[in-house]
PDB file of N, CA and C in Angstrom:
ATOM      1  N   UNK A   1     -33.291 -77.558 123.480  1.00  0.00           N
ATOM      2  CA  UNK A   1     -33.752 -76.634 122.471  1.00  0.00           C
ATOM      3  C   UNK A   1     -34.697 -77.390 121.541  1.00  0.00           C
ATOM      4  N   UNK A   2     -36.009 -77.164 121.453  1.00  0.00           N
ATOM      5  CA  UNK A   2     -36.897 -77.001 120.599  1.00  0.00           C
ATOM      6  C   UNK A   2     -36.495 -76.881 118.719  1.00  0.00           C
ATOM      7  N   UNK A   3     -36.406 -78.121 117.856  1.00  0.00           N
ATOM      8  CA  UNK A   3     -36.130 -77.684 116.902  1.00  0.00           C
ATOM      9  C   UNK A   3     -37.473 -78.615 115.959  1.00  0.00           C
ATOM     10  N   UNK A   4     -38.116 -77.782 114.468  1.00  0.00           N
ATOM     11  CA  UNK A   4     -38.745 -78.324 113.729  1.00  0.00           C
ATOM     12  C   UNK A   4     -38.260 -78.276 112.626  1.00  0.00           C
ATOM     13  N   UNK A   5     -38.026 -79.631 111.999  1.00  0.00           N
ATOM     14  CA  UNK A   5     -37.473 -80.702 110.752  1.00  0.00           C
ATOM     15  C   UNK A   5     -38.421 -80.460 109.711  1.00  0.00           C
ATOM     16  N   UNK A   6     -38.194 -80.039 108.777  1.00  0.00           N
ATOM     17  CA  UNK A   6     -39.246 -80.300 107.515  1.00  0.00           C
ATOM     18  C   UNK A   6     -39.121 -81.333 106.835  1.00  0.00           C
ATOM     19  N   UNK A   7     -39.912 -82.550 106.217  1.00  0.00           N
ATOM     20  CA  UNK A   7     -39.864 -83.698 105.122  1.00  0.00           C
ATOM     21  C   UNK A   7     -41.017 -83.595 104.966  1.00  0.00           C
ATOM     22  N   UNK A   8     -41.150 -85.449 104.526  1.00  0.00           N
ATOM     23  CA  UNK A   8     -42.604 -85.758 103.721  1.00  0.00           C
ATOM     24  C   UNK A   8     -42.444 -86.835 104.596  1.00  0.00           C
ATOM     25  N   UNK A   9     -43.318 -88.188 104.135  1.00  0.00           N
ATOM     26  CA  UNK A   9     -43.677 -89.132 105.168  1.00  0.00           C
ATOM     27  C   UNK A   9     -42.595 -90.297 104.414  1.00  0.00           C
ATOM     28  N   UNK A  10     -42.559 -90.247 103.542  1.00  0.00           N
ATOM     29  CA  UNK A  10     -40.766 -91.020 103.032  1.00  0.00           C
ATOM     30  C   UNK A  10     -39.740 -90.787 103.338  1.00  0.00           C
ATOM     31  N   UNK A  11     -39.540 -89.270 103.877  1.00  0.00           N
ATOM     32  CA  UNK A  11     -38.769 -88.670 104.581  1.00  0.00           C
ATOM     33  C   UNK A  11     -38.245 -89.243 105.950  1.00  0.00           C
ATOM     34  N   UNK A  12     -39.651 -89.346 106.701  1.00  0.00           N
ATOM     35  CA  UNK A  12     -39.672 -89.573 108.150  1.00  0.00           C
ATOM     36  C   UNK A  12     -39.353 -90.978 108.292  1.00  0.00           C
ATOM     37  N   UNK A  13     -40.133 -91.770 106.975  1.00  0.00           N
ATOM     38  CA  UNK A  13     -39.900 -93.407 106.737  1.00  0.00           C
ATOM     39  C   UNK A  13     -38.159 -93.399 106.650  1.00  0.00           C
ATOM     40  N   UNK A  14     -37.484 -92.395 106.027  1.00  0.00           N
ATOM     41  CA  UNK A  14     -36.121 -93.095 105.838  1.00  0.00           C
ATOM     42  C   UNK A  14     -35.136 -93.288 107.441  1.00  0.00           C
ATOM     43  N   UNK A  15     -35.775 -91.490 107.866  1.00  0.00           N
ATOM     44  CA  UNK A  15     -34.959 -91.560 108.982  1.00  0.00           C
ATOM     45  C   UNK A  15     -35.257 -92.163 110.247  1.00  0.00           C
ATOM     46  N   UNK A  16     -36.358 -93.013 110.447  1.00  0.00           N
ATOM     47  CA  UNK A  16     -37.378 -93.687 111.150  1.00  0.00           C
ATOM     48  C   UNK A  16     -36.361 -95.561 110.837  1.00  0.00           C
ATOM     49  N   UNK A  17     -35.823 -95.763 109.738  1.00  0.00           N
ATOM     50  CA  UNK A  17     -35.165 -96.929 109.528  1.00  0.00           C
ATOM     51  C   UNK A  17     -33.660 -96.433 109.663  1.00  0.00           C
ATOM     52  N   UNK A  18     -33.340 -95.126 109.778  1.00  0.00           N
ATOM     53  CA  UNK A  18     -31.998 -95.062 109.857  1.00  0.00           C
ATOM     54  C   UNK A  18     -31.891 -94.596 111.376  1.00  0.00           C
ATOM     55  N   UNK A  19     -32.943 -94.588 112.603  1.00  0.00           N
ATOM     56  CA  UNK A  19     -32.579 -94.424 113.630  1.00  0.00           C
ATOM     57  C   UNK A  19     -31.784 -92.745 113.871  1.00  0.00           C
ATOM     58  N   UNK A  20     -31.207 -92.112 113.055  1.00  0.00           N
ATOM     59  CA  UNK A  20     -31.464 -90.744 113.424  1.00  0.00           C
ATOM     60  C   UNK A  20     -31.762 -89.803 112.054  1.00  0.00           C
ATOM     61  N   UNK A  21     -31.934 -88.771 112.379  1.00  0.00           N
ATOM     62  CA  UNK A  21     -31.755 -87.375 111.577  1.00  0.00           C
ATOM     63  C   UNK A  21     -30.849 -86.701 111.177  1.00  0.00           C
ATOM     64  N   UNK A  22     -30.492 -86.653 110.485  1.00  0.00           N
ATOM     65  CA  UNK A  22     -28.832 -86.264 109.610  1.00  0.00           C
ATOM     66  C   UNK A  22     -28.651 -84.732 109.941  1.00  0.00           C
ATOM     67  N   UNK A  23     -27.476 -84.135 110.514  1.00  0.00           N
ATOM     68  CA  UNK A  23     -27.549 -83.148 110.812  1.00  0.00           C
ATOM     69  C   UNK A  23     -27.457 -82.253 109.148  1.00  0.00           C
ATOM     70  N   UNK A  24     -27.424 -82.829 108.278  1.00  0.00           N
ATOM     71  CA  UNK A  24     -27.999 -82.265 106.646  1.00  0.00           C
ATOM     72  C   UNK A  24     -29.171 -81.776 106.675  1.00  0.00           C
ATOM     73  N   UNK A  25     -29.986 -82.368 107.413  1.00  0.00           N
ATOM     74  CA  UNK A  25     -31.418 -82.411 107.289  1.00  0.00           C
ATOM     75  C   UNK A  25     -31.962 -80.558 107.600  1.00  0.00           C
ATOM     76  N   UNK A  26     -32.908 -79.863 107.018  1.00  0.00           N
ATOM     77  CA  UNK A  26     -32.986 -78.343 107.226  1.00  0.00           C
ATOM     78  C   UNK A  26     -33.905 -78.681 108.735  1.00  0.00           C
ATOM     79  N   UNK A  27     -33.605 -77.437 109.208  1.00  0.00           N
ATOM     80  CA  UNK A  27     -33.898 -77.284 110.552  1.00  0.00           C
ATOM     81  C   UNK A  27     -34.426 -75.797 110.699  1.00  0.00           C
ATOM     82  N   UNK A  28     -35.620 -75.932 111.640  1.00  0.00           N
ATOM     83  CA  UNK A  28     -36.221 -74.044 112.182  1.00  0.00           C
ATOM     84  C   UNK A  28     -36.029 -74.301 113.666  1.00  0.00           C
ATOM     85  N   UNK A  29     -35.719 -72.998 113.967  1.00  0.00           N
ATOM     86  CA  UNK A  29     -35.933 -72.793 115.655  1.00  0.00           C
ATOM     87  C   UNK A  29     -36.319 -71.673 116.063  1.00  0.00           C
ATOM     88  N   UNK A  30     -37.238 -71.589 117.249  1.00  0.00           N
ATOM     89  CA  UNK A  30     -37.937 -70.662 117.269  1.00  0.00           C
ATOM     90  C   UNK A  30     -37.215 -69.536 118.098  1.00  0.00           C
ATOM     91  N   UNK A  31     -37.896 -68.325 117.941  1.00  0.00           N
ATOM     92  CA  UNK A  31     -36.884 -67.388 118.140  1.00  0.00           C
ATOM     93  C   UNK A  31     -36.951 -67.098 119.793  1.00  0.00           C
ATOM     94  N   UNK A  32     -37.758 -67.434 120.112  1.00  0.00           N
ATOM     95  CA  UNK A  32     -37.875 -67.817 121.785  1.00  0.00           C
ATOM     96  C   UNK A  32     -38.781 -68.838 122.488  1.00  0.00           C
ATOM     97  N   UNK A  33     -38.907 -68.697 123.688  1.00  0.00           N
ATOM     98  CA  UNK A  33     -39.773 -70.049 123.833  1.00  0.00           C
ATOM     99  C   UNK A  33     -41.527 -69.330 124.292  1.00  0.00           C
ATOM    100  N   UNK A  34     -41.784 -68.539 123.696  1.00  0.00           N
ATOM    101  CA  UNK A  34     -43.430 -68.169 123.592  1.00  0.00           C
ATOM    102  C   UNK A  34     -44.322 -69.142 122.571  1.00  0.00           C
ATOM    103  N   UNK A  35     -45.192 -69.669 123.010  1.00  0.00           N
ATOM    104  CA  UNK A  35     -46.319 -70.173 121.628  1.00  0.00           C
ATOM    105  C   UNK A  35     -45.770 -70.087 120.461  1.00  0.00           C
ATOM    106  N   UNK A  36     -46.077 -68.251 120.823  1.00  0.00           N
ATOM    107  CA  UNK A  36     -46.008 -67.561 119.126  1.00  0.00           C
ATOM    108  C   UNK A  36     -44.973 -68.002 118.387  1.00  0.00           C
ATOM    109  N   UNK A  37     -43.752 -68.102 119.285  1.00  0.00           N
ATOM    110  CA  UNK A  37     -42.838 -68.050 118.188  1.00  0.00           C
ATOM    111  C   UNK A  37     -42.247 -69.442 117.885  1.00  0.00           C
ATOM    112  N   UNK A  38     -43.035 -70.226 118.853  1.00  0.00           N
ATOM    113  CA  UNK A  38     -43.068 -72.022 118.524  1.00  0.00           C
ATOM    114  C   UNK A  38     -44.046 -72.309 117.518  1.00  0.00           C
ATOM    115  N   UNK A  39     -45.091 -71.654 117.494  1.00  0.00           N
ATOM    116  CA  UNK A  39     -45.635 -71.825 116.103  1.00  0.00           C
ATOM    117  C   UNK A  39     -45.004 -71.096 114.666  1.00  0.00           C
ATOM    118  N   UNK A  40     -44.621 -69.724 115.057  1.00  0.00           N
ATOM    119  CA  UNK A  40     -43.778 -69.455 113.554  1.00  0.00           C
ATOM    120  C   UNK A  40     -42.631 -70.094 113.187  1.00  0.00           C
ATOM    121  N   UNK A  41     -42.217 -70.951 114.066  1.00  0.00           N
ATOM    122  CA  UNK A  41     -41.065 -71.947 113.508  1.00  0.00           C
ATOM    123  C   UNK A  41     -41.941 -73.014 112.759  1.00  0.00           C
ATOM    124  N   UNK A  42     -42.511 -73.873 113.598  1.00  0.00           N
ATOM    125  CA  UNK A  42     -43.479 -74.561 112.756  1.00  0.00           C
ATOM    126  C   UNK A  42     -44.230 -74.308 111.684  1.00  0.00           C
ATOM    127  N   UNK A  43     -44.329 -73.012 111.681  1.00  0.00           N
ATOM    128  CA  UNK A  43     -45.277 -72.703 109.885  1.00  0.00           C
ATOM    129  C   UNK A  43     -44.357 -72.179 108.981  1.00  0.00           C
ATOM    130  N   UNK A  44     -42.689 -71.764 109.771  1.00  0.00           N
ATOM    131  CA  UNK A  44     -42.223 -71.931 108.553  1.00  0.00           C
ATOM    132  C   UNK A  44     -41.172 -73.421 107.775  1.00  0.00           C
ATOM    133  N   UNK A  45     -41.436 -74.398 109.311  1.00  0.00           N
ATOM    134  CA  UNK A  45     -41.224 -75.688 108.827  1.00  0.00           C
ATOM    135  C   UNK A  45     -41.967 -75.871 107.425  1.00  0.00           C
ATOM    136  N   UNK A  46     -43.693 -76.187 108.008  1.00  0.00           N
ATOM    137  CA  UNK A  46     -44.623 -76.184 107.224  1.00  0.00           C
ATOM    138  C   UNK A  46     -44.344 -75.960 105.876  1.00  0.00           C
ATOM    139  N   UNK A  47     -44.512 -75.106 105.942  1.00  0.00           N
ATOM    140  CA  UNK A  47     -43.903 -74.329 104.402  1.00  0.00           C
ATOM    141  C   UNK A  47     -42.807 -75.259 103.509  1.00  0.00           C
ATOM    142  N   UNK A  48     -41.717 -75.292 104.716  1.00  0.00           N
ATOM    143  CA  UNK A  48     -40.605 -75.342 103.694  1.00  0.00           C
ATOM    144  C   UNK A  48     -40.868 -76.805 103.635  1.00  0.00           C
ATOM    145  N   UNK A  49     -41.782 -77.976 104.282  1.00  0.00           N
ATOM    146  CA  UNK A  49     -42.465 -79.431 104.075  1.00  0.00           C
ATOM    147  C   UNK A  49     -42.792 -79.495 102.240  1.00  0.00           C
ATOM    148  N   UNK A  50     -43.491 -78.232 102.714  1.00  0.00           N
ATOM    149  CA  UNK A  50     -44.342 -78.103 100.678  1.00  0.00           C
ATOM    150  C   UNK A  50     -43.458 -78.051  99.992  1.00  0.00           C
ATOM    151  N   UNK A  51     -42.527 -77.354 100.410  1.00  0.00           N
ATOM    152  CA  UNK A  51     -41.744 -77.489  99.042  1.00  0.00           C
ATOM    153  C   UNK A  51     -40.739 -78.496  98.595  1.00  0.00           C
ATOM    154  N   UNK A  52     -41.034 -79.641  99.452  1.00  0.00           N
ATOM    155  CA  UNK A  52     -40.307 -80.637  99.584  1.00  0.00           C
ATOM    156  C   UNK A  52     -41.574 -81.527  98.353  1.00  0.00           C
ATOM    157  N   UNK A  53     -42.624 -81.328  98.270  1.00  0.00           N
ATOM    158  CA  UNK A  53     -43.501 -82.115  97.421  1.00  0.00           C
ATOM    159  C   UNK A  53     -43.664 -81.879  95.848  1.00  0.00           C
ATOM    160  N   UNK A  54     -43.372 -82.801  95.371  1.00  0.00           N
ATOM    161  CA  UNK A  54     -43.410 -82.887  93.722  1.00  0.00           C
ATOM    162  C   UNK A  54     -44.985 -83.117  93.392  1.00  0.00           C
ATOM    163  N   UNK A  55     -45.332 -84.150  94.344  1.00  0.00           N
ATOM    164  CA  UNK A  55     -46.861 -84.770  94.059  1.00  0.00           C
ATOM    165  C   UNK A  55     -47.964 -84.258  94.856  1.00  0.00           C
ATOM    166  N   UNK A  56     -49.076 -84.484  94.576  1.00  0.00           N
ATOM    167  CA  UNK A  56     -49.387 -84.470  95.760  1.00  0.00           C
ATOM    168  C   UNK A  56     -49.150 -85.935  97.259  1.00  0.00           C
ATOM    169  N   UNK A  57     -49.147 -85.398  98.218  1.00  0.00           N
ATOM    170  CA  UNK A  57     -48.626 -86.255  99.381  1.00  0.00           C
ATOM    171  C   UNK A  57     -48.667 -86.049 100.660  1.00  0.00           C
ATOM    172  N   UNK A  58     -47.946 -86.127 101.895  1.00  0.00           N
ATOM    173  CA  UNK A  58     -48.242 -85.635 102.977  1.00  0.00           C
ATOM    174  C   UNK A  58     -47.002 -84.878 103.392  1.00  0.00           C
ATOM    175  N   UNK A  59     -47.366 -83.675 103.913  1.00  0.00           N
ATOM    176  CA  UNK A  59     -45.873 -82.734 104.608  1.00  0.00           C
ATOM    177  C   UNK A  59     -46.012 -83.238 105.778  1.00  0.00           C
ATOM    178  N   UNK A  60     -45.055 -83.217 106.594  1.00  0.00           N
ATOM    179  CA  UNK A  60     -44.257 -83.660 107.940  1.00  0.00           C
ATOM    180  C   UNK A  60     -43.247 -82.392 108.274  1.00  0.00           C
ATOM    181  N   UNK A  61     -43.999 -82.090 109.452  1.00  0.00           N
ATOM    182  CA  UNK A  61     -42.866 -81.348 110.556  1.00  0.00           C
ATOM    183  C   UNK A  61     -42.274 -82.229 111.583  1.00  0.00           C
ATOM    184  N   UNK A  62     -41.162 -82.325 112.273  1.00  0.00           N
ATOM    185  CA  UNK A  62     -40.744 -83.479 113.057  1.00  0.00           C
ATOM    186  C   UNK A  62     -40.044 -82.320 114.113  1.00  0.00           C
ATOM    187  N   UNK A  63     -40.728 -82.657 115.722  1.00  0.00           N
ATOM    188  CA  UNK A  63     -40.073 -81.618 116.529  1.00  0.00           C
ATOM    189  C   UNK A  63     -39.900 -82.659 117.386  1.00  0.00           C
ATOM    190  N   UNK A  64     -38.581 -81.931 117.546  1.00  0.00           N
ATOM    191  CA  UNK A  64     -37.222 -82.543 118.162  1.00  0.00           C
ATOM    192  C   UNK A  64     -36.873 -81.635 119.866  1.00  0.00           C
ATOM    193  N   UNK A  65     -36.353 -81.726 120.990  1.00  0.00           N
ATOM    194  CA  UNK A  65     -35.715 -81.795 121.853  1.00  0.00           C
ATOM    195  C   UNK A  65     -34.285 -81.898 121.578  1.00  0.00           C
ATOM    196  N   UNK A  66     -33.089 -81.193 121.272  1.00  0.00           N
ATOM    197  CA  UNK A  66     -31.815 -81.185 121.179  1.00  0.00           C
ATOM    198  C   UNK A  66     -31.232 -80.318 121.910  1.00  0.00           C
ATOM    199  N   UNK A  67     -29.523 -80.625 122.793  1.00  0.00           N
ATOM    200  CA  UNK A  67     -28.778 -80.091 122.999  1.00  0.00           C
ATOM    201  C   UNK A  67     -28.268 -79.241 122.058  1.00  0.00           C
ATOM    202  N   UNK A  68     -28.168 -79.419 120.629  1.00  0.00           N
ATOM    203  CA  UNK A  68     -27.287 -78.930 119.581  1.00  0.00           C
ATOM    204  C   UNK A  68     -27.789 -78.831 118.836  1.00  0.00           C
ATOM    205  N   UNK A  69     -28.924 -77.486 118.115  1.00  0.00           N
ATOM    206  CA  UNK A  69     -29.722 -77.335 116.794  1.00  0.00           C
ATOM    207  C   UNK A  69     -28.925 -78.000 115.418  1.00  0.00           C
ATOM    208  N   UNK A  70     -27.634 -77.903 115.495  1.00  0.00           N
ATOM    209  CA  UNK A  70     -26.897 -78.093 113.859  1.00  0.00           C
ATOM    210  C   UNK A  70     -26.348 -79.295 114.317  1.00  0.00           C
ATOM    211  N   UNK A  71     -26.584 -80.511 114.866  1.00  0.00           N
ATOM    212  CA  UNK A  71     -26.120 -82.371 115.043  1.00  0.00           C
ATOM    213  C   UNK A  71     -27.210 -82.808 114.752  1.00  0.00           C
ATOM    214  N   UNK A  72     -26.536 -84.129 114.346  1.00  0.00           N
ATOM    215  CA  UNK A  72     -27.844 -85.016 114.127  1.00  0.00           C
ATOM    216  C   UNK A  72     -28.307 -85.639 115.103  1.00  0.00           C
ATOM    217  N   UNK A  73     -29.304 -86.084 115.074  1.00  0.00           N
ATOM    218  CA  UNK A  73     -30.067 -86.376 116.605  1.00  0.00           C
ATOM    219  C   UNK A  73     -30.927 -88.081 116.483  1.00  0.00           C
ATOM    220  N   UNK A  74     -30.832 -88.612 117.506  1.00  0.00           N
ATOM    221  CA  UNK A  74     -31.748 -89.824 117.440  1.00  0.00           C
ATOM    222  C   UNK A  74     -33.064 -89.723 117.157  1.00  0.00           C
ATOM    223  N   UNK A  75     -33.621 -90.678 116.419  1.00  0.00           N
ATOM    224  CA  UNK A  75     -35.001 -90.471 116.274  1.00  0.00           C
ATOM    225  C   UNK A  75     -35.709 -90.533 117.792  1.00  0.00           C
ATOM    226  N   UNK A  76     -35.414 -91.099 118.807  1.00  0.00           N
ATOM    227  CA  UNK A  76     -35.817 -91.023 120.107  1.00  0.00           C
ATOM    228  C   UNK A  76     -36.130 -89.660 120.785  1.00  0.00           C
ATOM    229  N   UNK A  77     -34.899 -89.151 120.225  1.00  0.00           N
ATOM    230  CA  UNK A  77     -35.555 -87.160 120.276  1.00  0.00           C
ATOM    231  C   UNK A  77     -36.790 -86.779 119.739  1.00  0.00           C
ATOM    232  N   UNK A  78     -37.127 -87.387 119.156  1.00  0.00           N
ATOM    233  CA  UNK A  78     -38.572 -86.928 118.603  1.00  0.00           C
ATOM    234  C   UNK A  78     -39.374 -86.477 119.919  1.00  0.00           C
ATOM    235  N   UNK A  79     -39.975 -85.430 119.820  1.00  0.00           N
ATOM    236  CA  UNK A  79     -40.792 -85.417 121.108  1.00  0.00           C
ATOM    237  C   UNK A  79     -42.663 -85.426 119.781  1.00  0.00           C
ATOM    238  N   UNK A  80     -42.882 -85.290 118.888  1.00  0.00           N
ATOM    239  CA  UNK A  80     -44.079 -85.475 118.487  1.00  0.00           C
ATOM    240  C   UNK A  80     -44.163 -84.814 116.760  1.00  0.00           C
ATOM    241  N   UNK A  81     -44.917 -85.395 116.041  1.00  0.00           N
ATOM    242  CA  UNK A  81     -44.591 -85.012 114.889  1.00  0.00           C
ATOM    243  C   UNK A  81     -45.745 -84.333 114.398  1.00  0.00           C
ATOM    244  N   UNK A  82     -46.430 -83.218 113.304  1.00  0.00           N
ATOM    245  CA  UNK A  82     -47.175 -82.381 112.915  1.00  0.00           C
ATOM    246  C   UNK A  82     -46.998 -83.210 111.289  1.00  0.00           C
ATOM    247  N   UNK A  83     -48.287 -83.479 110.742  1.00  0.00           N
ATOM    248  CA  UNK A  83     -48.445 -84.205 109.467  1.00  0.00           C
ATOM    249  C   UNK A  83     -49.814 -83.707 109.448  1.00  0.00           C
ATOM    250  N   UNK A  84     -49.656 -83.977 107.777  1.00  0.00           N
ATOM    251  CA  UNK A  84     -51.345 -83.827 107.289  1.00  0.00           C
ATOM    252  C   UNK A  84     -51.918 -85.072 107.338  1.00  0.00           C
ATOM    253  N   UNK A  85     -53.262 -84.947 107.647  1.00  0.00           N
ATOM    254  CA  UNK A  85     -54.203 -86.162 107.753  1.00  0.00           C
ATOM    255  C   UNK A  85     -54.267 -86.869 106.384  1.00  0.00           C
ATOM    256  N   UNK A  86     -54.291 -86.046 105.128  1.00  0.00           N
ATOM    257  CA  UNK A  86     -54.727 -86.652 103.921  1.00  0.00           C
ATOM    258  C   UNK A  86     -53.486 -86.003 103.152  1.00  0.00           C
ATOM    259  N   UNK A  87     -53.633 -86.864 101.841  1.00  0.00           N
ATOM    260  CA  UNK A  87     -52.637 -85.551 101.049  1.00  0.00           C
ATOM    261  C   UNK A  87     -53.293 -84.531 100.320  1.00  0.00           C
ATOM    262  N   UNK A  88     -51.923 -84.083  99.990  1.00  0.00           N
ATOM    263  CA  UNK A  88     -52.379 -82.343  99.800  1.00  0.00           C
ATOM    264  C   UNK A  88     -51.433 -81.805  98.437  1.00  0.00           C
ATOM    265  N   UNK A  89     -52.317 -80.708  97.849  1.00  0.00           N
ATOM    266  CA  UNK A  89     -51.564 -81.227  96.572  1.00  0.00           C
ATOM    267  C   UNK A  89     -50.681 -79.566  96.592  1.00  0.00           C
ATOM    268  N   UNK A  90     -48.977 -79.499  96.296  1.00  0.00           N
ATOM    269  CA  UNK A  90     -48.654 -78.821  96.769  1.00  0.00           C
ATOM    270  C   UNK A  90     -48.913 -77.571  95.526  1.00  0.00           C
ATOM    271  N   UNK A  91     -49.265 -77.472  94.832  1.00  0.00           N
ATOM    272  CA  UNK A  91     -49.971 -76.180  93.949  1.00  0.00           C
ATOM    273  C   UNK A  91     -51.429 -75.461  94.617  1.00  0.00           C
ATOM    274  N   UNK A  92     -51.838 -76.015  95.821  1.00  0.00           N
ATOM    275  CA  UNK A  92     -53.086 -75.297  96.026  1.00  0.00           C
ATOM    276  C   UNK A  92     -52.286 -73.883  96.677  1.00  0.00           C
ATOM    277  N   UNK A  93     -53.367 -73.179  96.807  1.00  0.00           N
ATOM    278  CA  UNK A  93     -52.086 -71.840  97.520  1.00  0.00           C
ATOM    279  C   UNK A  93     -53.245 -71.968  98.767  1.00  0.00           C
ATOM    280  N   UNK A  94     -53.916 -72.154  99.210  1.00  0.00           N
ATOM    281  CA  UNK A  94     -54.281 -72.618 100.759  1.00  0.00           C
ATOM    282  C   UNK A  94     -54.296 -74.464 101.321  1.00  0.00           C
ATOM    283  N   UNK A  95     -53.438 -74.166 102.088  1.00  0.00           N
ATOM    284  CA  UNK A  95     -53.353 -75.746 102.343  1.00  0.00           C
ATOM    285  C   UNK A  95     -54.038 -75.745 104.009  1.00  0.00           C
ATOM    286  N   UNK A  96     -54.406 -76.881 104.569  1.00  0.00           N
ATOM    287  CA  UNK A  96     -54.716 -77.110 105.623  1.00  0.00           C
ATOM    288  C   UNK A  96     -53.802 -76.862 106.731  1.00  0.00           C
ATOM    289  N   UNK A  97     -54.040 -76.674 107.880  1.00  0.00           N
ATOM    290  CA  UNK A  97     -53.127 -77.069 108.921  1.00  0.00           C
ATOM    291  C   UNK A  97     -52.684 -78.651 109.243  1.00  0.00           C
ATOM    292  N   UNK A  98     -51.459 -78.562 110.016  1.00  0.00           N
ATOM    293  CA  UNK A  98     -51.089 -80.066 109.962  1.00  0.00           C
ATOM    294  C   UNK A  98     -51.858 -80.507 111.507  1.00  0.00           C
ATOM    295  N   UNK A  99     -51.831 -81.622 111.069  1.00  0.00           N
ATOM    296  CA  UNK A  99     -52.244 -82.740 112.713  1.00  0.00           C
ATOM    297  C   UNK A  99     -50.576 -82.441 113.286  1.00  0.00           C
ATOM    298  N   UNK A 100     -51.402 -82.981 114.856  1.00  0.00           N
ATOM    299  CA  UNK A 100     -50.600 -83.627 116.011  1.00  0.00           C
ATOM    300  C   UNK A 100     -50.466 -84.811 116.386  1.00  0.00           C
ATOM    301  N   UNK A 101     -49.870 -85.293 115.640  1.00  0.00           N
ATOM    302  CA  UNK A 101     -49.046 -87.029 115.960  1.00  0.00           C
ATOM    303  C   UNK A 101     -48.290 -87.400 116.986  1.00  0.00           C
ATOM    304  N   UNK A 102     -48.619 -88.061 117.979  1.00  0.00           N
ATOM    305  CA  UNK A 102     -47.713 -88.468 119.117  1.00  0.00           C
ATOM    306  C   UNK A 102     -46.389 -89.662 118.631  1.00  0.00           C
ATOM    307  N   UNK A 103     -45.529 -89.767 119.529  1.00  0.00           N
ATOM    308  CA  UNK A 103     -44.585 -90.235 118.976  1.00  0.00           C
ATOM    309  C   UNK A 103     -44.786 -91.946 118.589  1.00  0.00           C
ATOM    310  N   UNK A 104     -45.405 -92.333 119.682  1.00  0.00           N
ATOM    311  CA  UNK A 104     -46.077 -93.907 119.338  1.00  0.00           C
ATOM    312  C   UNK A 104     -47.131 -94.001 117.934  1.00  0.00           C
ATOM    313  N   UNK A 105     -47.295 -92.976 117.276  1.00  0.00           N
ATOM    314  CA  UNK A 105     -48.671 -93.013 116.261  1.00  0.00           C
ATOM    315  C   UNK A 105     -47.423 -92.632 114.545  1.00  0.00           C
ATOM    316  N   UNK A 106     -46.182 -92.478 114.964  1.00  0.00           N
ATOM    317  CA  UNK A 106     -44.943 -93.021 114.059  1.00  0.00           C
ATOM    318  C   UNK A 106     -45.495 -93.727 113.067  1.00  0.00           C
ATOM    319  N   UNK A 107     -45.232 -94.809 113.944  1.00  0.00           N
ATOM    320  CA  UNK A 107     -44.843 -96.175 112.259  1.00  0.00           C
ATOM    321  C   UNK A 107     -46.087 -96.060 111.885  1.00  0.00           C
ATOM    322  N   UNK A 108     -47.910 -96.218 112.594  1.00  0.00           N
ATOM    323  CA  UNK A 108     -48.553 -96.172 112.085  1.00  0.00           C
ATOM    324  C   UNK A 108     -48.627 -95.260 110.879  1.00  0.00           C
ATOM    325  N   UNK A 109     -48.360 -93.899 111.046  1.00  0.00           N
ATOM    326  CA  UNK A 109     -48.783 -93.048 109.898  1.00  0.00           C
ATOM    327  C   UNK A 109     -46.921 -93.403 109.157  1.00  0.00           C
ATOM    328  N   UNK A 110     -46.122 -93.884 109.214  1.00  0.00           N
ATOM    329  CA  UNK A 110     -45.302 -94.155 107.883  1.00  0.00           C
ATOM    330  C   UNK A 110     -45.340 -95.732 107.220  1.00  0.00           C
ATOM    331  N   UNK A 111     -46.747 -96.394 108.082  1.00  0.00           N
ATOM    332  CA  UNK A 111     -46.898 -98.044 107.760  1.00  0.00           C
ATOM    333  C   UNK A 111     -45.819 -98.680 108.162  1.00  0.00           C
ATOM    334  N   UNK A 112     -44.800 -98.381 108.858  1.00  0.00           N
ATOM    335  CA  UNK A 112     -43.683 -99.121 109.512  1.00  0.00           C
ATOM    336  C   UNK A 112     -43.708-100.443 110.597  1.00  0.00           C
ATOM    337  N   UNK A 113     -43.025-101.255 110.356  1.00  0.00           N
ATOM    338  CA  UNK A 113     -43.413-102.310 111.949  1.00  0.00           C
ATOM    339  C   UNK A 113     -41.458-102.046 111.998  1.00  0.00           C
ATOM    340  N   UNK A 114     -41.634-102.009 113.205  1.00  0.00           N
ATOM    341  CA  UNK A 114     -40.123-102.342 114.517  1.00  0.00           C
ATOM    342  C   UNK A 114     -40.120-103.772 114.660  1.00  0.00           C
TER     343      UNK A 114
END
């Protein structure tokens, strides 16, 4: 099952050093497996990313591959992450769409070394 994680990139930095995703963590799933409704999970990840921002900064969607939408999952589940290129300041009321981050392009965009 297809699930998208909302944070920020401190977010992804914490659970990126803690090796998984806390099944605390909020979670969307889409209501079937069409595009459409893999993207309206993702935009309402999206969304709920922004409202994770005090500053301006970067939102992070993190989509996952799980047996079990409500467990926590290894960061190895990651199948690819959706981030903004730049930051974004969360009072604009049009924000950009997010990038497509492959899972190796990680630490780069949270400055991490393994």
């Amino acid at each position: 099952m297809r699930i998208y994680v909302p944070t920020t990139l401190p977010g992804l930095a914490a659970y990126v050093r803690a090796g998984s995703v806390p099944s605390t963590a909020e979670r969307f799933v889409a209501d079937d497996d069409t595009e459409e409704a893999e993207y309206e999970a993702l935009a309402e990840a999206a969304e709920a990313a922004t409202a994770l921002l005090d500053e301006p900064d970067r939102r992070v969607v993190i989509v996952a591959d799980v047996s079990d939408e409500d467990s926590a999952f290894p960061v190895a589940a990651i199948e690819a992450v959706h981030a903004d290129t730049d930051e974004v300041d969360p009072a604009d009321s049009e924000l950009p769409d997010l990038g497509w981050f492959a899972t190796q392009e990680i630490d780069d965009l949270i400055g991490f070394e393994r």
